[in-house]
C-alpha atoms as a PDB file:
ATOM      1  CA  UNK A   1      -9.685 -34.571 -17.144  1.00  0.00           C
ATOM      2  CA  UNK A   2     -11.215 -36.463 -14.337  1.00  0.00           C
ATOM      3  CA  UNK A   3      -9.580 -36.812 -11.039  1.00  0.00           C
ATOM      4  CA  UNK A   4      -7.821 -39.618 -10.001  1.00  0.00           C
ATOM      5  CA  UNK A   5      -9.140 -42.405  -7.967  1.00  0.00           C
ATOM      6  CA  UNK A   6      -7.330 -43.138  -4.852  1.00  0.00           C
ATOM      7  CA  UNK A   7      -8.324 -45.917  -1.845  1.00  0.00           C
ATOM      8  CA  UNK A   8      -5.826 -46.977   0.267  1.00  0.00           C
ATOM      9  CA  UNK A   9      -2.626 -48.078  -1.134  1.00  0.00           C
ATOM     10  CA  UNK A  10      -4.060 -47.439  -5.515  1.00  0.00           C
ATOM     11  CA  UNK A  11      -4.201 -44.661  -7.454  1.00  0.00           C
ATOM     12  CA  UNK A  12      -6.186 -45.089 -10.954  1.00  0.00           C
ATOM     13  CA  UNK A  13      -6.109 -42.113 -13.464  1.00  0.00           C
ATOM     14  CA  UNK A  14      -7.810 -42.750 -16.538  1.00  0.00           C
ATOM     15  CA  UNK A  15      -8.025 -40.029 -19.417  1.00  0.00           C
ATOM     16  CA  UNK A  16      -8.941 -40.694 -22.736  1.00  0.00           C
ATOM     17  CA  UNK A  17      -7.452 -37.874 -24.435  1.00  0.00           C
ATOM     18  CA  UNK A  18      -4.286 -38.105 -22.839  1.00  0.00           C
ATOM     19  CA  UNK A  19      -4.043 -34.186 -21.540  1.00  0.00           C
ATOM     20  CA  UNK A  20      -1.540 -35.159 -19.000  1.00  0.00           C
ATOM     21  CA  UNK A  21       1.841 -35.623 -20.924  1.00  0.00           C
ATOM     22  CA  UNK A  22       0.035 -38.208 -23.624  1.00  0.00           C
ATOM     23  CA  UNK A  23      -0.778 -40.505 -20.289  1.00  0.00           C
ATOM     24  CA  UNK A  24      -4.173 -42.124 -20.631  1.00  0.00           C
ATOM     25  CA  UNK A  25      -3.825 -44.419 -18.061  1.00  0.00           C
ATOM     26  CA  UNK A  26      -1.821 -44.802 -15.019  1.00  0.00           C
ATOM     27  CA  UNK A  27      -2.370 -47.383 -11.572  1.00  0.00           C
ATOM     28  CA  UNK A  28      -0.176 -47.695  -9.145  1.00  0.00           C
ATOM     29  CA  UNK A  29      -0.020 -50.017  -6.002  1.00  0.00           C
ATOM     30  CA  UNK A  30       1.868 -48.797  -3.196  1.00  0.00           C
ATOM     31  CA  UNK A  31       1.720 -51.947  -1.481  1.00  0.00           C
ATOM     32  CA  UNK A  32       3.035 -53.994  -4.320  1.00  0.00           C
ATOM     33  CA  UNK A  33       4.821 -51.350  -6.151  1.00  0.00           C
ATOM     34  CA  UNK A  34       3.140 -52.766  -9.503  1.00  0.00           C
ATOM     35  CA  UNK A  35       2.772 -49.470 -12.156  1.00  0.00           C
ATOM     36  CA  UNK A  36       0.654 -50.207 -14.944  1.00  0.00           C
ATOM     37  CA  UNK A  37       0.906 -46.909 -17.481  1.00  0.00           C
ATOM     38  CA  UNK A  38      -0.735 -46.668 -20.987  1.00  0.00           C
ATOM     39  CA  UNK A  39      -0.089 -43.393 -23.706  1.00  0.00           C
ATOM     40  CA  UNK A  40      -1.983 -42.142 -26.892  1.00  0.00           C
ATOM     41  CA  UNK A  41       0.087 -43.844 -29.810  1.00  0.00           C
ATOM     42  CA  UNK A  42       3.602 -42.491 -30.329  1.00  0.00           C
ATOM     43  CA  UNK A  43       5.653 -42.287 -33.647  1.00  0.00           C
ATOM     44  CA  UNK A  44       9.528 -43.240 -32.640  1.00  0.00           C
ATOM     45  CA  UNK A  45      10.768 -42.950 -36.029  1.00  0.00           C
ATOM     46  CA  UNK A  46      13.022 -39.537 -35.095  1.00  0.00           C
ATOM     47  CA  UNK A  47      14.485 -41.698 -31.901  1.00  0.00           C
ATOM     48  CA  UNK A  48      17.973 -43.022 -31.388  1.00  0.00           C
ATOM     49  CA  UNK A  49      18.167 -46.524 -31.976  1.00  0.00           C
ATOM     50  CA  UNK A  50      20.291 -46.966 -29.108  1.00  0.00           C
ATOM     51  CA  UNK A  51      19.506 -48.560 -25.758  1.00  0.00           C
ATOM     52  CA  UNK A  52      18.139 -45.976 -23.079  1.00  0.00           C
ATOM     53  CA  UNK A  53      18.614 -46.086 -19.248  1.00  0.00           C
ATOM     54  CA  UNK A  54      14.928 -44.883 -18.163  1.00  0.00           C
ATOM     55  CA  UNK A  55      15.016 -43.393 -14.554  1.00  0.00           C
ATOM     56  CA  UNK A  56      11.369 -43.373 -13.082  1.00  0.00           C
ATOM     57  CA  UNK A  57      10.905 -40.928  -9.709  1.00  0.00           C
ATOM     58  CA  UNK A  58       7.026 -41.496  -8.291  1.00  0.00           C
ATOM     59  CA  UNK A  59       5.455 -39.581  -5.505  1.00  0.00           C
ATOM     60  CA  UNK A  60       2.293 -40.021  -4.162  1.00  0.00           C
ATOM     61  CA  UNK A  61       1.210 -38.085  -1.206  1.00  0.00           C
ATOM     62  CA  UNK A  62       4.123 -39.368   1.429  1.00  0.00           C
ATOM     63  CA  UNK A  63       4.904 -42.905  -0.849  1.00  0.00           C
ATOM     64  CA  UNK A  64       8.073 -42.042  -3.312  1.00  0.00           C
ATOM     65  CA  UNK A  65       9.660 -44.445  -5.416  1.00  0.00           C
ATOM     66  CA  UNK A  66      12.370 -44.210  -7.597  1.00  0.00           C
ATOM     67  CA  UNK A  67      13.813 -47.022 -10.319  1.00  0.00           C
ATOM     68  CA  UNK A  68      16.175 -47.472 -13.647  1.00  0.00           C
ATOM     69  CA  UNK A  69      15.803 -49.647 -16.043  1.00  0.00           C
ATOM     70  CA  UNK A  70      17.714 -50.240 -19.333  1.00  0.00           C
ATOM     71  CA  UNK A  71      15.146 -49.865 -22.154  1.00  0.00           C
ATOM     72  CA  UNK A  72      17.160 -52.403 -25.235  1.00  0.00           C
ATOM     73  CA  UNK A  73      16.491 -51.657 -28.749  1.00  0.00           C
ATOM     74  CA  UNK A  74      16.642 -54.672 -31.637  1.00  0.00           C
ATOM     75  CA  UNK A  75      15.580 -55.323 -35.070  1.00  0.00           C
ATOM     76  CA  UNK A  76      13.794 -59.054 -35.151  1.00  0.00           C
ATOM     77  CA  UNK A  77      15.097 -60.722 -38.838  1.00  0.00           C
ATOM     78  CA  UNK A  78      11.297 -60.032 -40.091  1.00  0.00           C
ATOM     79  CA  UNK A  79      12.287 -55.874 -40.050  1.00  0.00           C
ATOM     80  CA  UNK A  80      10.329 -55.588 -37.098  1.00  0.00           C
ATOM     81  CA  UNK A  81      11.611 -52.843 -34.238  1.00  0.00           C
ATOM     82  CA  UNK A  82      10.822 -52.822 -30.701  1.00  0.00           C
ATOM     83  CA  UNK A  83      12.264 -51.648 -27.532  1.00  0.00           C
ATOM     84  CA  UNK A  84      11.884 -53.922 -24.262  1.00  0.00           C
ATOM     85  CA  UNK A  85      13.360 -54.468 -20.625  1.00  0.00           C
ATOM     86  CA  UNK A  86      14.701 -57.863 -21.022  1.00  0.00           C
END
């Protein structure tokens, strides 16, 4: 695992294998708030197919951040599944 980047106001972590909870990528902005996060592939076939409030909590250094969103599950008439934010 490589350290993570920092300059002022971004962090970068990059980690190909994921050893951090699956992450294996993660920036964050703290002047813009933008969070860009990337994961090893998941299977979601054992989840709910319900919609999911997601609370977020980020700390970095003195910066913390919290949010919710409400993560919406649907089935497009091709059979396809996918969970999104709007």
């Amino acid at each position: 695992m490589t350290p993570p980047r920092t300059t002022p106001g971004n962090f970068v972590y990059k980690d190909k294998n994921g050893t951090l909870g699956g992450i294996t990528s993660l920036s964050f902005s703290t002047r813009t708030g933008a969070l860009a996060l990337t994961t090893v592939p998941v299977t979601l076939t054992h989840a709910d197919r319900l919609s999911h409030l997601v609370e977020f909590t980020l700390t970095l250094g003195s910066y913390q951040t919290s949010h919710s969103r409400l993560w919406t599950y649907k089935t497009t008439k091709a059979g396809v599944s996918t969970l999104s934010t709007s």
